[in-house]
Protein backbone atom coordinates (compact mmCIF):
# COMPACT_ATOMS: atom_id res chain seq x y z
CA UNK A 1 -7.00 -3.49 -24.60
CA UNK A 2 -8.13 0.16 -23.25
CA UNK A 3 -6.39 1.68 -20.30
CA UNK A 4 -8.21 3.37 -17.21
CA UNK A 5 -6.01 6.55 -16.58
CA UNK A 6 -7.92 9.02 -13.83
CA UNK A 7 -7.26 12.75 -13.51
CA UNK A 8 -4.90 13.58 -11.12
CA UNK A 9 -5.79 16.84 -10.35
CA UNK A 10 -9.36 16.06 -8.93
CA UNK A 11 -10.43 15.81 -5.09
CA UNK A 12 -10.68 13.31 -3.99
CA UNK A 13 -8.56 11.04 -5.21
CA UNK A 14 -9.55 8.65 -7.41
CA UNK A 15 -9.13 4.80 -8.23
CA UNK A 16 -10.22 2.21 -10.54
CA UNK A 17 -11.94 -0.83 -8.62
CA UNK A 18 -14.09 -3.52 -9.70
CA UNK A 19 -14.83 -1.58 -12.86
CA UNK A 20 -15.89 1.34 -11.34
CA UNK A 21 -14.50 4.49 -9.74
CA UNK A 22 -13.77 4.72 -6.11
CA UNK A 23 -13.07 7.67 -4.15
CA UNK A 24 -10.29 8.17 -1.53
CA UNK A 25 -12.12 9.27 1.21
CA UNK A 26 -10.12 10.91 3.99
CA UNK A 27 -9.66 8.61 6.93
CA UNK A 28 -10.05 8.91 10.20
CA UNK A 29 -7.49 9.72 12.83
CA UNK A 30 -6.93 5.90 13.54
CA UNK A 31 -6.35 5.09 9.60
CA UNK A 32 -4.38 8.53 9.92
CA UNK A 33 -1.77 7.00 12.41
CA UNK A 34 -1.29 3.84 11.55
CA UNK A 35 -0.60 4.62 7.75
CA UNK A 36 1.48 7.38 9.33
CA UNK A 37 3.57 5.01 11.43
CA UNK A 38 3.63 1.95 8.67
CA UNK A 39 5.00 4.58 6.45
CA UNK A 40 7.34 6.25 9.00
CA UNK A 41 9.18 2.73 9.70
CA UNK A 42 8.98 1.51 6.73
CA UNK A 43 10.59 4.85 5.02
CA UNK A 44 13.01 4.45 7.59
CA UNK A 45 14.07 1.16 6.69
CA UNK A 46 14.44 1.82 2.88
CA UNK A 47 16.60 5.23 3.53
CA UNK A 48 18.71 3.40 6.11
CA UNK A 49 19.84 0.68 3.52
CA UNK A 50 19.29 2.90 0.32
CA UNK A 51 17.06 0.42 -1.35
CA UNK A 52 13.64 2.21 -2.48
CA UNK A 53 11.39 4.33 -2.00
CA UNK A 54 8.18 4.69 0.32
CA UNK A 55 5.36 7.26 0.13
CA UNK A 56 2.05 7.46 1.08
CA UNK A 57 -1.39 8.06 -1.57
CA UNK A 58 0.90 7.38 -4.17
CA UNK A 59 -0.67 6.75 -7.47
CA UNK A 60 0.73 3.40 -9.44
CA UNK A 61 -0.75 2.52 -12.70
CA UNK A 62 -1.33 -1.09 -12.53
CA UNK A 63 -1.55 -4.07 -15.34
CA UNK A 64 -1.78 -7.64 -14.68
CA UNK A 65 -0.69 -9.74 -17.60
CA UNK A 66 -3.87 -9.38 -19.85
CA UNK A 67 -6.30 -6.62 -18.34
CA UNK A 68 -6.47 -2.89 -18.43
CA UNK A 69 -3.92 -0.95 -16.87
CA UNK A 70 -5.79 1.09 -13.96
CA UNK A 71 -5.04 3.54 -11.25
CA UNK A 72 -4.50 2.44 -7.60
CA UNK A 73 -3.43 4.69 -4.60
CA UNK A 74 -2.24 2.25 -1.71
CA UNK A 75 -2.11 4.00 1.62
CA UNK A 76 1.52 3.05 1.58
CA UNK A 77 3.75 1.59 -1.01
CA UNK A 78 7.35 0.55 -1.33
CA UNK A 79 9.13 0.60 -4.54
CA UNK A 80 12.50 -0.97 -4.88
CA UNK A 81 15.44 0.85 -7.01
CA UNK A 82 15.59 -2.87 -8.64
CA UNK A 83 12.52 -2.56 -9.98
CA UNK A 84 12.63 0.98 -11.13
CA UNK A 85 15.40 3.05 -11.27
CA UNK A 86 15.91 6.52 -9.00
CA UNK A 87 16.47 8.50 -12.55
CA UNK A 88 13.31 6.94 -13.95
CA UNK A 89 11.01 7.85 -10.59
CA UNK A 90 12.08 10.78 -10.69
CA UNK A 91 10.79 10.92 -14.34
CA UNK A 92 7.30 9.99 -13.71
CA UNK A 93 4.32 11.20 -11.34
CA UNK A 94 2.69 7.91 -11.22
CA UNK A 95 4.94 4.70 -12.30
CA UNK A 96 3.47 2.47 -14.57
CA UNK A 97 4.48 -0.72 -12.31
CA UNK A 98 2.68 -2.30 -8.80
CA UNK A 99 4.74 -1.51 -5.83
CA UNK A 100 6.87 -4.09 -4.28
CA UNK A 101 4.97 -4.18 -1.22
CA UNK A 102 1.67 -2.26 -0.52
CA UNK A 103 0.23 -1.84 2.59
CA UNK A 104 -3.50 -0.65 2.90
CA UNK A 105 -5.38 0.72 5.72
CA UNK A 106 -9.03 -0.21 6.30
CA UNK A 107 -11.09 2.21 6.56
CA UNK A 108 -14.69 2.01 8.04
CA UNK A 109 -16.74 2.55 4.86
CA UNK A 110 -14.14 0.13 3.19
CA UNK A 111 -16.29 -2.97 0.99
CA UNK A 112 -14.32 -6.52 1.36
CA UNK A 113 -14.97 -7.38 -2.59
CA UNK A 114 -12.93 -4.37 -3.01
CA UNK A 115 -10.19 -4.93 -0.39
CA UNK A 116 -9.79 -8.83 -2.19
CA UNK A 117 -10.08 -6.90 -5.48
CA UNK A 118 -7.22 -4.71 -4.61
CA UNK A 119 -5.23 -7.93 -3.21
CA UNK A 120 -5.49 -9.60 -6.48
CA UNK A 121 -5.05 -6.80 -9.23
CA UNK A 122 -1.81 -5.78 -7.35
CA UNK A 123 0.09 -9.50 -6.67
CA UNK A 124 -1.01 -10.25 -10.01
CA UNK A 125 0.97 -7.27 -11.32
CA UNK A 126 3.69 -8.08 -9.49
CA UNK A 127 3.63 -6.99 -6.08
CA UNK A 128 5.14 -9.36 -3.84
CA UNK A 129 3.53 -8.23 -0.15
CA UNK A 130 0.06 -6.70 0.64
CA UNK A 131 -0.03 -5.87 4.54
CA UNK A 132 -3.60 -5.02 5.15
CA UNK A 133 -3.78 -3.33 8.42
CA UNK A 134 -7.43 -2.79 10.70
CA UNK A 135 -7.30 -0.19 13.04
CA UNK A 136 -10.68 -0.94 14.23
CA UNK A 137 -9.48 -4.70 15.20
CA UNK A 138 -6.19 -4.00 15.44
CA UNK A 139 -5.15 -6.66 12.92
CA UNK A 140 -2.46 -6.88 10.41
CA UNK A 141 -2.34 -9.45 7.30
CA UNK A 142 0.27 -10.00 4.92
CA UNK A 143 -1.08 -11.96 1.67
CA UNK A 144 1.32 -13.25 -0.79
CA UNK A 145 1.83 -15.81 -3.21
CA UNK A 146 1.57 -18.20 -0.18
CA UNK A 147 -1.65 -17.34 0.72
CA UNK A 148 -2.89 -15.22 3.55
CA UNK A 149 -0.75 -14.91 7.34
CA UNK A 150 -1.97 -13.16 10.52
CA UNK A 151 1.36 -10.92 11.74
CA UNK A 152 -1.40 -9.45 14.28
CA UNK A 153 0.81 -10.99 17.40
CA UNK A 154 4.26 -9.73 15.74
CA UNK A 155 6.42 -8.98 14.28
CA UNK A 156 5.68 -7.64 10.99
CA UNK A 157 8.28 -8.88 8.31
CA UNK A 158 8.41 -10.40 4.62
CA UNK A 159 11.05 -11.79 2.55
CA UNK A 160 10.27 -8.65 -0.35
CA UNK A 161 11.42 -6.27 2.87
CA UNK A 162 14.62 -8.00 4.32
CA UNK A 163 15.81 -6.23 7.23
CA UNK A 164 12.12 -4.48 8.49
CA UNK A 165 10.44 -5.46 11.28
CA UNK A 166 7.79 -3.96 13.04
CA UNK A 167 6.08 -4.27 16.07
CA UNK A 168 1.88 -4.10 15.55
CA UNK A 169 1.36 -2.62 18.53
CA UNK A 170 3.28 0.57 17.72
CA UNK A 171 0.30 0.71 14.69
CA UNK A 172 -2.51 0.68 17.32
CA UNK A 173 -1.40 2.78 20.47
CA UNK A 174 -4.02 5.60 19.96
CA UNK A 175 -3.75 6.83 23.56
CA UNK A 176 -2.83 10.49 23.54
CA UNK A 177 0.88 10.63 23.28
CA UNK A 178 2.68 12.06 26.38
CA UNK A 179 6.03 14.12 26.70
């Protein structure tokens, strides 16, 4: 079975989605702040208890149990230190694992079949959350093994992130922040 490895040093970004190549477009300022704020609590949270790591346009390559490994670049991703090891991140550029929990911003231009494509290639490698966040409608989703869950009302939580809560409306305040 081949792998899909893309170049890393090309602009944009590039992923590997329903057998063709997809572009990371840059986002708007919306997409901009709520990936910035998911990523912002979220880091927090991991420091805090010392339990992974959280970054933003991070590039996994991903395998479900019988396909081609392929590149993915979640808008923000957790990775536990049970799952990979601090020495061994620190090893590699783009881990050869899904995340724990990947969170992924929708972006205007954004096609559904790839969106549901993304949901499935990544809990069937082993990701245990997907938070799929719309700025536009200011909606949040978590979809798991359990199916799919609105968290649009609050608060934002999973079992694979014990501890973190969020509230969604600190993802969607776009009003021009005051002193």
């Amino acid at each position: 079975m081949q792998e899909i490895i893309l170049a890393d040093d090309v602009k944009p970004y590039l992923e590997w989605v329903n057998n063709r190549i997809l572009p990371k477009v840059s986002p708007d300022r919306r997409h901009a702040l709520a990936q910035r704020r998911f990523a912002a609590a979220l880091g927090n949270w991991a420091d805090d208890l010392r339990v992974g790591e959280v970054g933003t346009e991070w590039r996994f390559q991903v395998k479900p149990a019988g396909e081609i490994r392929r590149s993915l670049i979640p808008d923000v991703a957790y990775v536990s230190y049970r799952r990979i090891a601090l020495e061994e991140l620190d090893q590699t550029l783009a881990p050869a694992i899904s995340p724990d929990v990947v969170v992924e911003i929708r972006s205007p231009d954004d096609r559904q079949e790839d969106i549901d494509e993304k949901v499935r290639v990544y809990l069937a490698a082993g990701t245990s959350a997907v938070f799929l966040v719309d700025p536009r409608d200011r909606s949040v989703l978590v979809v798991d093994d359990a199916g799919e869950r609105d968290l649009s009302a609050g608060p934002i939580v999973h079992d694979a992130l014990p501890g973190f809560s969020l509230d969604p409306s600190r993802l969607f305040d776009f009003s021009k922040m005051r002193g």
